[in-house]
N, C-alpha and C. Protein backbone atom coordinates (compact mmCIF):
# COMPACT_ATOMS: atom_id res chain seq x y z
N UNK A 1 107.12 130.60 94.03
CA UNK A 1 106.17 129.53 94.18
C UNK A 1 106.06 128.77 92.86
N UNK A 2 106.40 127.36 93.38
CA UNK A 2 105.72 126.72 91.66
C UNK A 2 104.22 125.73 91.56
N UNK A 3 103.64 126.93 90.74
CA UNK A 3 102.61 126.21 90.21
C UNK A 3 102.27 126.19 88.75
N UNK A 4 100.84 125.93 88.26
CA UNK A 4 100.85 126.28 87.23
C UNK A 4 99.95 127.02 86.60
N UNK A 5 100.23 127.79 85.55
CA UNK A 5 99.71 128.86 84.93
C UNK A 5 98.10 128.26 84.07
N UNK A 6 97.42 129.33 84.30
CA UNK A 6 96.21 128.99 84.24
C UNK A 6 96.17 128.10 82.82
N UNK A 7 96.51 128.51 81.39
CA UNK A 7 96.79 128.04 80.22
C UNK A 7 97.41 126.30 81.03
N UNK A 8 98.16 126.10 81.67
CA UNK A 8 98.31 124.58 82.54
C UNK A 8 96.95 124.40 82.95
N UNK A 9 96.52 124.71 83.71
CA UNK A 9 95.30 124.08 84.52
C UNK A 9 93.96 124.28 83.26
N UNK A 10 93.77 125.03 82.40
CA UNK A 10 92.56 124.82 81.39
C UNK A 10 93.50 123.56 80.72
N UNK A 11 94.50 123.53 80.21
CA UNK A 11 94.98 122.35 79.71
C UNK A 11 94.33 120.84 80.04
N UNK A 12 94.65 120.80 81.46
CA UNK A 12 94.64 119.62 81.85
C UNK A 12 92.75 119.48 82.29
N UNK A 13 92.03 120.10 82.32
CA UNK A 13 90.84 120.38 82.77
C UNK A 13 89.97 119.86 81.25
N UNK A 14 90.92 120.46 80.26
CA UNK A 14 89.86 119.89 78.67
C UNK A 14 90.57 118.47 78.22
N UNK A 15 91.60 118.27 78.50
CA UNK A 15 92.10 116.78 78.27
C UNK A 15 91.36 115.90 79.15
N UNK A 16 91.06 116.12 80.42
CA UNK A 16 89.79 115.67 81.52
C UNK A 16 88.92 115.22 80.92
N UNK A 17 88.06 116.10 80.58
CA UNK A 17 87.15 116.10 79.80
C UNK A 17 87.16 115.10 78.20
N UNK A 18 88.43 115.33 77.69
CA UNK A 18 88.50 114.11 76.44
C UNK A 18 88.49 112.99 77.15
N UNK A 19 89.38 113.02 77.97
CA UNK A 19 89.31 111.58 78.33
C UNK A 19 88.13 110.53 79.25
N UNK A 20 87.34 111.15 79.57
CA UNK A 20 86.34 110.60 79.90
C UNK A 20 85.13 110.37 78.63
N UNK A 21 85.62 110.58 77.75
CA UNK A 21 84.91 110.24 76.39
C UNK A 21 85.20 109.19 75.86
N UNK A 22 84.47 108.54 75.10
CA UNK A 22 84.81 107.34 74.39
C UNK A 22 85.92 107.33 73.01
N UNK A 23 86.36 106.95 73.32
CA UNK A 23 87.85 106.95 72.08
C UNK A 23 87.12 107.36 70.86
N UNK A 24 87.63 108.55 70.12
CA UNK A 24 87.30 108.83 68.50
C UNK A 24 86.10 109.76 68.79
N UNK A 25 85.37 109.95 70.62
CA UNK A 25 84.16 110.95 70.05
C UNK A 25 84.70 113.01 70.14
N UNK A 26 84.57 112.69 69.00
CA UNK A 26 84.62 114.63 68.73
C UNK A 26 83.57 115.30 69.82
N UNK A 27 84.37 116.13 70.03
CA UNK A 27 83.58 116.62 71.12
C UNK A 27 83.84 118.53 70.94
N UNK A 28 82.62 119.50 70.82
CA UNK A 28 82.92 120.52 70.47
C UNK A 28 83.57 121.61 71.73
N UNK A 29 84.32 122.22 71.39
CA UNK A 29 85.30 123.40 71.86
C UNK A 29 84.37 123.79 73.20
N UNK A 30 83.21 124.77 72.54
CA UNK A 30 82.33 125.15 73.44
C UNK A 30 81.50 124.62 74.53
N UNK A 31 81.27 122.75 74.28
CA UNK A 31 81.16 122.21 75.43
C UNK A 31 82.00 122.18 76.65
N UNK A 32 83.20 122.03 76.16
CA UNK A 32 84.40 121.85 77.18
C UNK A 32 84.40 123.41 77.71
N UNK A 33 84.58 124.61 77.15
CA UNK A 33 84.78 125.44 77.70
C UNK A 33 83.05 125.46 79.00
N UNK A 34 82.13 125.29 78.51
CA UNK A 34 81.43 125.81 79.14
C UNK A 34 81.22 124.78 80.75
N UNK A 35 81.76 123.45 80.38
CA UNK A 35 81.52 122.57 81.65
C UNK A 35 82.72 123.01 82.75
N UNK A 36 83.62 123.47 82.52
CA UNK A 36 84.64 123.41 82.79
C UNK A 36 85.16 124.42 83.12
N UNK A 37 84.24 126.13 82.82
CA UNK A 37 84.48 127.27 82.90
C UNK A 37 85.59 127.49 82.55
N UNK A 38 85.96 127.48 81.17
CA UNK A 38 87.41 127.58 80.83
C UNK A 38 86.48 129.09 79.46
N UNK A 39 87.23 130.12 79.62
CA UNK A 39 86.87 131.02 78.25
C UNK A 39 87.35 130.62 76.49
N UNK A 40 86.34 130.75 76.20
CA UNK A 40 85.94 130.09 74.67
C UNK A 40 86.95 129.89 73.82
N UNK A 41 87.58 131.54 73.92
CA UNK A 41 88.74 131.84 73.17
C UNK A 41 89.79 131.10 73.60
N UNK A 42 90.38 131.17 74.94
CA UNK A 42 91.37 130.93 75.63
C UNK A 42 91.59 129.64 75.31
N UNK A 43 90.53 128.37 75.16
CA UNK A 43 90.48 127.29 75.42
C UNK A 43 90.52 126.97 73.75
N UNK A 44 90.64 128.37 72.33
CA UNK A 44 91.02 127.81 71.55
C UNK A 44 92.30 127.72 71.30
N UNK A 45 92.76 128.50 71.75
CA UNK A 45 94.38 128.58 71.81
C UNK A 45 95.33 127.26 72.38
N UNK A 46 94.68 126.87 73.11
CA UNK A 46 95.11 125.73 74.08
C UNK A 46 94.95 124.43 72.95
N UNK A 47 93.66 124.53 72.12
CA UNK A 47 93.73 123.84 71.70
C UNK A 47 94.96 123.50 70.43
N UNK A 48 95.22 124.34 70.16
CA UNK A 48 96.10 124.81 69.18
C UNK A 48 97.61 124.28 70.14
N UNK A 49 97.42 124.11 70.66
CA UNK A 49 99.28 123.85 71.48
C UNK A 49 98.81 122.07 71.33
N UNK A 50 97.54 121.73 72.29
CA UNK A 50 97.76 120.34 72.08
C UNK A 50 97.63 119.10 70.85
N UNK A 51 97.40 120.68 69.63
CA UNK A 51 97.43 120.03 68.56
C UNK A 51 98.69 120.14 67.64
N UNK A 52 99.69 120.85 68.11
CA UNK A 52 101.07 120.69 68.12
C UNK A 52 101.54 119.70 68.69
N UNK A 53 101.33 119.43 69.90
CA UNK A 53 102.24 118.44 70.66
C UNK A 53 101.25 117.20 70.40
N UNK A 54 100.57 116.76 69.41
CA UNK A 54 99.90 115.54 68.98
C UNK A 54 98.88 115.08 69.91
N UNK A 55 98.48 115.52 70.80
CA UNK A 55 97.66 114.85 71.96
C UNK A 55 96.06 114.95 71.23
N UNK A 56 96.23 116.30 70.83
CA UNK A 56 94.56 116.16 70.00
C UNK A 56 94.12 116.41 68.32
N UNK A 57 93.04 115.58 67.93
CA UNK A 57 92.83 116.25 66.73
C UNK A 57 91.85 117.12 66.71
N UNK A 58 92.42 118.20 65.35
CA UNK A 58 90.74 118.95 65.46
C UNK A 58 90.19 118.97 64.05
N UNK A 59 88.87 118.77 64.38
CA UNK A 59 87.73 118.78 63.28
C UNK A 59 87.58 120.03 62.86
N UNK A 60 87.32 120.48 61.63
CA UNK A 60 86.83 122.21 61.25
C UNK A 60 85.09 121.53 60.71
N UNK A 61 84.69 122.76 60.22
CA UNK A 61 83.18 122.76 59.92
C UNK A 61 82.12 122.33 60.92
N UNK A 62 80.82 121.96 60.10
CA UNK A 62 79.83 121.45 60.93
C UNK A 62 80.24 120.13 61.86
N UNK A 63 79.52 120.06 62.64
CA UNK A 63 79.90 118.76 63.33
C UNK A 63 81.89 118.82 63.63
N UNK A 64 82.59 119.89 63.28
CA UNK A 64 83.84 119.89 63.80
C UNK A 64 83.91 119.42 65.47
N UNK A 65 84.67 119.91 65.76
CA UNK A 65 85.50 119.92 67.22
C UNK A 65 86.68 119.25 67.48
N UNK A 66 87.01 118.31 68.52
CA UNK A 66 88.50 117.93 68.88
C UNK A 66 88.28 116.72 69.56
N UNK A 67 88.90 115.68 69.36
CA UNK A 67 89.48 114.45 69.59
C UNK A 67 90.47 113.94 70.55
N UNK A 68 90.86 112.99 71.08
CA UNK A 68 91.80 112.91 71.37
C UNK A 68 93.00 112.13 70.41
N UNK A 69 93.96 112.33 70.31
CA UNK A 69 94.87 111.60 68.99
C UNK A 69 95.10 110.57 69.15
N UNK A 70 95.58 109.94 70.66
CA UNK A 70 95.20 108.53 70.51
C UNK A 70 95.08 108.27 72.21
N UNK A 71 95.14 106.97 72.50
CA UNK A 71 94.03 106.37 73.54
C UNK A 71 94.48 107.65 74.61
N UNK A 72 93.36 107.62 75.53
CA UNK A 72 93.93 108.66 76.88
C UNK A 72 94.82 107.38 77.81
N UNK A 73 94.62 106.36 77.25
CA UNK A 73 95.64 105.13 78.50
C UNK A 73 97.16 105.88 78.13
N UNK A 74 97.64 106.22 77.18
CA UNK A 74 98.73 106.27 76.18
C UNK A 74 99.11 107.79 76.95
N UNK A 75 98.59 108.83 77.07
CA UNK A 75 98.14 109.83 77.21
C UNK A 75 99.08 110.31 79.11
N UNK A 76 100.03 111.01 79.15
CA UNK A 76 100.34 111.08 80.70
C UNK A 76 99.73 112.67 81.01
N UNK A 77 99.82 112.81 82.14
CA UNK A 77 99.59 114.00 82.82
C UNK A 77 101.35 115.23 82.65
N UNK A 78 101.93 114.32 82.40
CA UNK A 78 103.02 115.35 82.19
C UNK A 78 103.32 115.37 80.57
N UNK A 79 102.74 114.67 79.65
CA UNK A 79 102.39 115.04 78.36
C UNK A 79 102.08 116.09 78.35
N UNK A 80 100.57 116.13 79.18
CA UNK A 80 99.27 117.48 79.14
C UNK A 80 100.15 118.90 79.79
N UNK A 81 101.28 118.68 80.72
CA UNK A 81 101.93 120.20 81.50
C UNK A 81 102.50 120.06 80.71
N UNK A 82 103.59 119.60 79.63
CA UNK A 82 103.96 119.94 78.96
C UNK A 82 104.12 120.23 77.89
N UNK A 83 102.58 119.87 77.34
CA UNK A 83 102.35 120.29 76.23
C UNK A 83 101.57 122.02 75.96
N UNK A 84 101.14 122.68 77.37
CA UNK A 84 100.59 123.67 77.79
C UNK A 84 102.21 124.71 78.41
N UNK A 85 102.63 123.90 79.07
CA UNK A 85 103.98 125.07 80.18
C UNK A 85 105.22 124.58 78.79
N UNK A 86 105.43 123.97 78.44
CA UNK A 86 106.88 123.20 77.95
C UNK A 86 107.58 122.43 78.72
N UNK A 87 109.00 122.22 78.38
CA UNK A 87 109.25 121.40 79.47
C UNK A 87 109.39 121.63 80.81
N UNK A 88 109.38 120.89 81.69
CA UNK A 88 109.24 120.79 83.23
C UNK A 88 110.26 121.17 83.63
N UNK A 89 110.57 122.14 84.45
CA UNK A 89 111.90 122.58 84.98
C UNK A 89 111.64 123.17 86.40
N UNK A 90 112.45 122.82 87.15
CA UNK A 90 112.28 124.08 88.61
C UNK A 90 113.27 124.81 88.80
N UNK A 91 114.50 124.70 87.65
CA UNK A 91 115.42 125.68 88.00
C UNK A 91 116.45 126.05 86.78
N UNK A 92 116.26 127.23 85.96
CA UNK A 92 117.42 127.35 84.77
C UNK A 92 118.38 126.50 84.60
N UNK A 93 118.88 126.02 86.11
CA UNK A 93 120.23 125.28 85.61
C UNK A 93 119.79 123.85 85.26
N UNK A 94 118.28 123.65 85.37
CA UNK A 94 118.22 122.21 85.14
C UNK A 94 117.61 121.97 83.52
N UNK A 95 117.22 123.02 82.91
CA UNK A 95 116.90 123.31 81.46
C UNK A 95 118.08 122.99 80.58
N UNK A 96 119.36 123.82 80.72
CA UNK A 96 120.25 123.94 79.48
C UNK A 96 121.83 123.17 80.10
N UNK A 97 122.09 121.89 80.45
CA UNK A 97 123.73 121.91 81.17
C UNK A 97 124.76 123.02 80.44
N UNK A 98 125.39 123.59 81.85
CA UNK A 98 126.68 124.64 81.73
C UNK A 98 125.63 126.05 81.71
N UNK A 99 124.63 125.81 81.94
CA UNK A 99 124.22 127.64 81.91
C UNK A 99 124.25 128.06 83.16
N UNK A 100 124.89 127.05 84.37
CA UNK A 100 125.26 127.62 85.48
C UNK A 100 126.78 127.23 85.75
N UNK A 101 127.46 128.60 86.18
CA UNK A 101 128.90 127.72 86.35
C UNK A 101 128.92 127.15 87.38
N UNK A 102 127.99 126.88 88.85
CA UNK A 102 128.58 126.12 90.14
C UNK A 102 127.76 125.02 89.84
N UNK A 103 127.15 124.61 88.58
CA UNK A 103 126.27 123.19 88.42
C UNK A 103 127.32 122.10 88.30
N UNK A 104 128.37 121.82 88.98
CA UNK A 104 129.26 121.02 89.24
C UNK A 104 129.87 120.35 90.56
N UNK A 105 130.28 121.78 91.10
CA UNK A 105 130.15 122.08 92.37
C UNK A 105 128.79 122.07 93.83
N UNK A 106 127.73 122.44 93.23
CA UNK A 106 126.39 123.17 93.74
C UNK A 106 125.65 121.77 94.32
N UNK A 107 125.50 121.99 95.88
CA UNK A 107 124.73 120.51 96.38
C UNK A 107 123.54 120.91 95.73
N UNK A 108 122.90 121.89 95.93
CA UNK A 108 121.44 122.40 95.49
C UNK A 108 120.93 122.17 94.46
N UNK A 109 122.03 122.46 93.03
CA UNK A 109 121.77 121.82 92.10
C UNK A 109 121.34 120.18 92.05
N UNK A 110 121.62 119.38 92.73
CA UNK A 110 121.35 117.48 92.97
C UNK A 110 120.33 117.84 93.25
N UNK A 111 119.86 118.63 94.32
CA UNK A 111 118.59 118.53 95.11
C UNK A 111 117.29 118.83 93.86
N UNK A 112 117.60 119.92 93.21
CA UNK A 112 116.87 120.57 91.99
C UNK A 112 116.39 119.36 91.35
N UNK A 113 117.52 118.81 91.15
CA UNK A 113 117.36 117.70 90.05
C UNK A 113 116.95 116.44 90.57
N UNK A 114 116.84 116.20 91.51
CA UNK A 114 116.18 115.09 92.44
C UNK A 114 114.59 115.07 92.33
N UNK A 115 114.30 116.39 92.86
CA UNK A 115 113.22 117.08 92.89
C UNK A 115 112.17 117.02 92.01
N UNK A 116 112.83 117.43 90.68
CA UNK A 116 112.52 117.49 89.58
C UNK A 116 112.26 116.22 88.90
N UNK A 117 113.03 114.97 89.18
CA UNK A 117 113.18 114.18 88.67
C UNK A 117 111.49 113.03 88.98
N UNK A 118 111.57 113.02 90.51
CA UNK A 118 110.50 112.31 91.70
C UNK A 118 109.65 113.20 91.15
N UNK A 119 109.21 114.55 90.47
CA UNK A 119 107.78 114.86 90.43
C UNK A 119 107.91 114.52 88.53
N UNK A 120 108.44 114.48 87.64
CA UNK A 120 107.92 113.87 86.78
C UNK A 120 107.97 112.51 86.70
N UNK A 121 108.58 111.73 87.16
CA UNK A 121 107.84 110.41 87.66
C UNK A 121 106.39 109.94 87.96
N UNK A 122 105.89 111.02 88.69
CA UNK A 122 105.00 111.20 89.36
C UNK A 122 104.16 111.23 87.92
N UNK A 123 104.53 112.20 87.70
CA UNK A 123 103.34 112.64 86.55
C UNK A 123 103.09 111.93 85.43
N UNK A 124 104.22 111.22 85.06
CA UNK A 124 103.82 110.07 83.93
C UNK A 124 103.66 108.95 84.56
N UNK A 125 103.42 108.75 85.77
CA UNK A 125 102.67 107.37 85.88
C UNK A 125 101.49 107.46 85.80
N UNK A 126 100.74 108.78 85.78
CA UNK A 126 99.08 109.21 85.88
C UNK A 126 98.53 109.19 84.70
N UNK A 127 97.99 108.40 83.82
CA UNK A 127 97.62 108.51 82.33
C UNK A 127 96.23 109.30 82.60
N UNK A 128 95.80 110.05 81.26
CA UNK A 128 94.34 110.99 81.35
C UNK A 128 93.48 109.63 81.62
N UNK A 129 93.73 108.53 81.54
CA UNK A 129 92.26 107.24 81.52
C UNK A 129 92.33 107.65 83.00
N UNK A 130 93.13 106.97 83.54
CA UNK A 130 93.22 106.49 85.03
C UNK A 130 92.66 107.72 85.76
N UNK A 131 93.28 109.41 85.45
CA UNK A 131 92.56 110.37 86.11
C UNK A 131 91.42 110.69 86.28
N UNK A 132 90.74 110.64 84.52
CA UNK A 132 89.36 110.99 84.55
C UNK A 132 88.57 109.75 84.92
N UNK A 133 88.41 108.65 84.79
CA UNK A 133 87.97 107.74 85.61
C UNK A 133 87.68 108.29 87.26
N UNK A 134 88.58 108.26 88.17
CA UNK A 134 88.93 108.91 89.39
C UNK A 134 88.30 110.34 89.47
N UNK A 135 88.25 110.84 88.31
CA UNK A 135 87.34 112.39 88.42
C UNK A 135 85.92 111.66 88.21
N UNK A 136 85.39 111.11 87.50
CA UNK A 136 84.47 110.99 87.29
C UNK A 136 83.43 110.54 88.62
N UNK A 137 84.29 109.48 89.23
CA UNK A 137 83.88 108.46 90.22
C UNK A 137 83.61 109.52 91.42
N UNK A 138 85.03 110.40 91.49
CA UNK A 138 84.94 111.75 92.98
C UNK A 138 83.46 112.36 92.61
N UNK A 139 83.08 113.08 91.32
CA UNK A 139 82.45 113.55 91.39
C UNK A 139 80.82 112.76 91.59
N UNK A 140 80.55 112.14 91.41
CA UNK A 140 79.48 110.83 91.93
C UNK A 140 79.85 111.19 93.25
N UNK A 141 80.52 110.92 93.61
CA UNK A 141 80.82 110.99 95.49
C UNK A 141 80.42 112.42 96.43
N UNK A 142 80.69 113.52 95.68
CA UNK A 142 80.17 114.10 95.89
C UNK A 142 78.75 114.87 95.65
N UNK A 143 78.34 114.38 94.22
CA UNK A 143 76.31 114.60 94.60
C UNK A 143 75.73 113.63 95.23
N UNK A 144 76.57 112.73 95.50
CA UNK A 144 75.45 111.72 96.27
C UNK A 144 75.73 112.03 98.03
N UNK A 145 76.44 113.11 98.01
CA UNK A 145 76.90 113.83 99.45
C UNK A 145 75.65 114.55 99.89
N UNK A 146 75.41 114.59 101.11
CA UNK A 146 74.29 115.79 101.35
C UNK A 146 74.78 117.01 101.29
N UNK A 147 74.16 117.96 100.97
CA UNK A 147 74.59 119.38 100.85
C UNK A 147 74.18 119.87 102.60
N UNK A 148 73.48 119.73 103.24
CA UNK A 148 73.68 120.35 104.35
C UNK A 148 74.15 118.88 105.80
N UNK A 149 75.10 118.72 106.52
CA UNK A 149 75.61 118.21 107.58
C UNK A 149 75.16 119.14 108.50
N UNK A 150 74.17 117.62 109.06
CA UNK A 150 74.03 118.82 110.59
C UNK A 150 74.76 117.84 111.58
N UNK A 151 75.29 118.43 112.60
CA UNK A 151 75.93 117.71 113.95
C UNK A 151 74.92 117.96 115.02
N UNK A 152 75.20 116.54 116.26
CA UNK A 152 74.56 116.46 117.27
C UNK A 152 73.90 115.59 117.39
């Protein structure tokens, strides 16, 4: 099955969260973990990858926390998986050319790579603005939902 590993989904859940912030506001660790139910620790580690792969800055001391590095418009959704998983792959042979010998021969291999190709497409057309916008707006949609539907 491919999905993604939780370290993916807190990823993209605290970049959420940056990006519905106003450009340049620091925003501390422990907020994000706690809106977002992501664990404290876990979500520092994470931070530590997307501050490798440039997506965020981080503040130390008082008033520290983390940033985004630059606009979330700029910012894709397959930046954020791959700055959490690495690169995007659905199949060894589509990681390294020649680490399969029938990747010449192999219809399956096209298909892999087809596959592969149509879902990161996908994912960098989604910038963190455009998502969290769309999160923000769903979630309005749903408190202004009634909590109990009655029928009849």
């Amino acid at each position: 099955m491919l999905q993604l590993t939780m370290a993916g989904e807190y990823t993209v859940r605290a970049m959420l969260h940056l990006a519905s912030k106003p450009r340049g506001t620091v925003v501390q660790i422990y907020d994000i973990a706690q809106q977002w139910g992501i664990p404290e620790n876990f979500l520092r580690k994470i931070v530590q990858l997307l501050t490798k792969s440039n997506l965020v800055l981080s503040h130390r001391g008082v008033g520290g926390g983390i940033e985004l590095a630059k606009s979330a418009e700029e910012i894709t959704l397959l930046d954020v998986i791959e700055a959490a998983e690495g690169k995007l792959a659905l199949n060894k042979c589509l990681i390294t050319p020649g680490v399969c010998f029938r990747e010449s021969w192999c219809a399956v291999h096209l298909v892999w790579h087809e596959v592969q190709e149509k879902m990161k497409e996908i994912l960098r057309s989604r910038s963190m603005a455009d998502l969290a916008k769309q999160t923000l707006r769903r979630q309005k949609q749903v408190r202004d939902c009634p909590l109990h539907i009655t029928y009849g």
